[in-house]
Protein backbone atom coordinates (compact mmCIF):
# COMPACT_ATOMS: atom_id res chain seq x y z
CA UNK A 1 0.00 0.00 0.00
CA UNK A 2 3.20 2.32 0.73
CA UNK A 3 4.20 2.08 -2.47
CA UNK A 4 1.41 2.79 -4.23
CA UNK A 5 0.88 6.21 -2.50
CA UNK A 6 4.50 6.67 -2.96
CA UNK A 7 3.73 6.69 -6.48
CA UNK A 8 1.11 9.25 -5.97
CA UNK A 9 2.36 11.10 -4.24
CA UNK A 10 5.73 11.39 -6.63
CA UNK A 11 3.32 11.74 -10.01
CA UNK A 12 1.49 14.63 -8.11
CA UNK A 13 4.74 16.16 -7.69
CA UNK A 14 5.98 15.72 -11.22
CA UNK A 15 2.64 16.93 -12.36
CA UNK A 16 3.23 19.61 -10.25
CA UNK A 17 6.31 20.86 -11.72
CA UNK A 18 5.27 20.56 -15.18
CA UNK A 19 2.07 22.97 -14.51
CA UNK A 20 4.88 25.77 -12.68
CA UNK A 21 7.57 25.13 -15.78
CA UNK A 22 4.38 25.83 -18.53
CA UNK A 23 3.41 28.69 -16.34
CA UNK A 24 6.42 29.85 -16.23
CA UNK A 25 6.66 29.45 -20.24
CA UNK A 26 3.87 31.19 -20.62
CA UNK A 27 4.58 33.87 -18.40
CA UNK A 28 7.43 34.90 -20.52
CA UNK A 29 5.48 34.35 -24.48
CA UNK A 30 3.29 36.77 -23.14
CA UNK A 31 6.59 39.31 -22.16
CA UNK A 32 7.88 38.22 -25.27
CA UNK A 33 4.50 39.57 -27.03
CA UNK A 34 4.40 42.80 -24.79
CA UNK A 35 8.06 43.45 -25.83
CA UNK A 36 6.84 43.40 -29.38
CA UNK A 37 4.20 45.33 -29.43
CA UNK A 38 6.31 48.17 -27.63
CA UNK A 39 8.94 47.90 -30.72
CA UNK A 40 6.50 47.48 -32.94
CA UNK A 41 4.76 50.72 -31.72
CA UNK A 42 7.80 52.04 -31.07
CA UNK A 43 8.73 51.37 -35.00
CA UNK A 44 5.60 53.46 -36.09
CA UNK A 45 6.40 56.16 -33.61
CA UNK A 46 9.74 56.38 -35.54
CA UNK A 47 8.57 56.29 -38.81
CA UNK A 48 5.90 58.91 -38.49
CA UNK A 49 8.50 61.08 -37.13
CA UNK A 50 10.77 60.38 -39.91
CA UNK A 51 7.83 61.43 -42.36
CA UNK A 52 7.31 64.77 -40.31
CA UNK A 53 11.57 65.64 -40.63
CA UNK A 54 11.32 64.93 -44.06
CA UNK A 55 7.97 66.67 -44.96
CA UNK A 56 9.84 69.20 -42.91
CA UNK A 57 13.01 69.02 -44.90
CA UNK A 58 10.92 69.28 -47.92
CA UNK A 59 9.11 72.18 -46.51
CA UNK A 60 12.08 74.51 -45.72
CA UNK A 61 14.52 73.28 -48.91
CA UNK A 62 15.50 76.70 -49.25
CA UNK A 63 16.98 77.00 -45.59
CA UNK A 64 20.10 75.14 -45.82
CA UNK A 65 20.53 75.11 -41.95
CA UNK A 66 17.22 74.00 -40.94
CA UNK A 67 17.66 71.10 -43.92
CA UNK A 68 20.95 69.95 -42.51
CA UNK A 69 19.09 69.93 -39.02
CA UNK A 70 16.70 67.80 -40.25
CA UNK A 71 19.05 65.35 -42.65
CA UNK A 72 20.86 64.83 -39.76
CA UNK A 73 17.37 64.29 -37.17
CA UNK A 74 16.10 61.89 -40.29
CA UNK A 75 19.56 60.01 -40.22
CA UNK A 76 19.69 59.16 -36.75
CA UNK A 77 15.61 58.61 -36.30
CA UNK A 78 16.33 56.04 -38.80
CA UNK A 79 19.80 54.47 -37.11
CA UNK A 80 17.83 54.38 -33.74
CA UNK A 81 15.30 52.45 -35.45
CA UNK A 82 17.59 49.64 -36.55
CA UNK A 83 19.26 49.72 -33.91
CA UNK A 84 15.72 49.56 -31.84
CA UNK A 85 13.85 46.77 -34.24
CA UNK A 86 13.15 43.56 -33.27
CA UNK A 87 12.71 40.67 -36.03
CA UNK A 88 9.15 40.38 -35.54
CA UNK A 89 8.35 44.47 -35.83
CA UNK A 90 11.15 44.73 -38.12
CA UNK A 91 8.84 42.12 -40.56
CA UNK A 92 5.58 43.44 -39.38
CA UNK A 93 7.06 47.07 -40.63
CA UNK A 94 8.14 45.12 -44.05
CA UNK A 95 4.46 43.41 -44.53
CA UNK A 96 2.93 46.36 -43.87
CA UNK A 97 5.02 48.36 -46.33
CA UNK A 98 4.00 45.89 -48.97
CA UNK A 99 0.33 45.72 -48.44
CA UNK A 100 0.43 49.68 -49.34
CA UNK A 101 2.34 49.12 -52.06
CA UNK A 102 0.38 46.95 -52.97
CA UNK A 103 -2.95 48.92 -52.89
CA UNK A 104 -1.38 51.81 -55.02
CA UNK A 105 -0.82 49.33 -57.37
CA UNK A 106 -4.58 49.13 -57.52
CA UNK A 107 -5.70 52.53 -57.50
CA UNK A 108 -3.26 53.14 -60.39
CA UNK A 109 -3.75 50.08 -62.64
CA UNK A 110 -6.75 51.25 -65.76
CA UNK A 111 -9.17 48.44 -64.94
């Protein structure tokens, strides 16, 4: 009889650990997700800004100085950001890049 509540026992215990390690895994995919969101949001922060320096830039070509300002704010807006971009946001940023390509390929195509 001891050794068949020994067994128990020891399976309730393995059992035991497995449900803490898959918590634990879990626990971190979902800090894994968080952290990707944030680049990923952090990625479209960037890349608006990057469209304001240069709508900027474009806006003030005749100022040389406020055009090197923002060459040089577009430059390192855009080395932060692959510096900053994880592989998921990184080919989030890339999909969704081609899906708007690939609607102005609509709009402009005569059918």
């Amino acid at each position: 009889m001891w050794g068949f509540q020994l067994q128990q026992q020891q399976q309730q215990q393995r059992q035991q650990q497995q449900q803490v390690a898959l918590q634990h895994q879990l626990a971190q995919l979902r800090q894994q997700r968080k952290w990707q969101q944030q680049q990923q949001q952090l990625i479209r922060q960037q890349q608006h800004q990057q469209q304001l320096v240069l709508q900027q830039q474009h806006n003030h070509r005749h100022s040389s100085s406020s055009s090197k300002t923002a060459a040089a704010a577009a430059a390192a807006a855009k080395q932060q950001q692959q510096q900053q971009a994880s592989p998921g946001g990184a080919a989030a940023a890339v999909f969704s890049g081609e899906s708007k390509e690939g609607e102005k390929q609509k709009e402009e195509s005569p059918e």
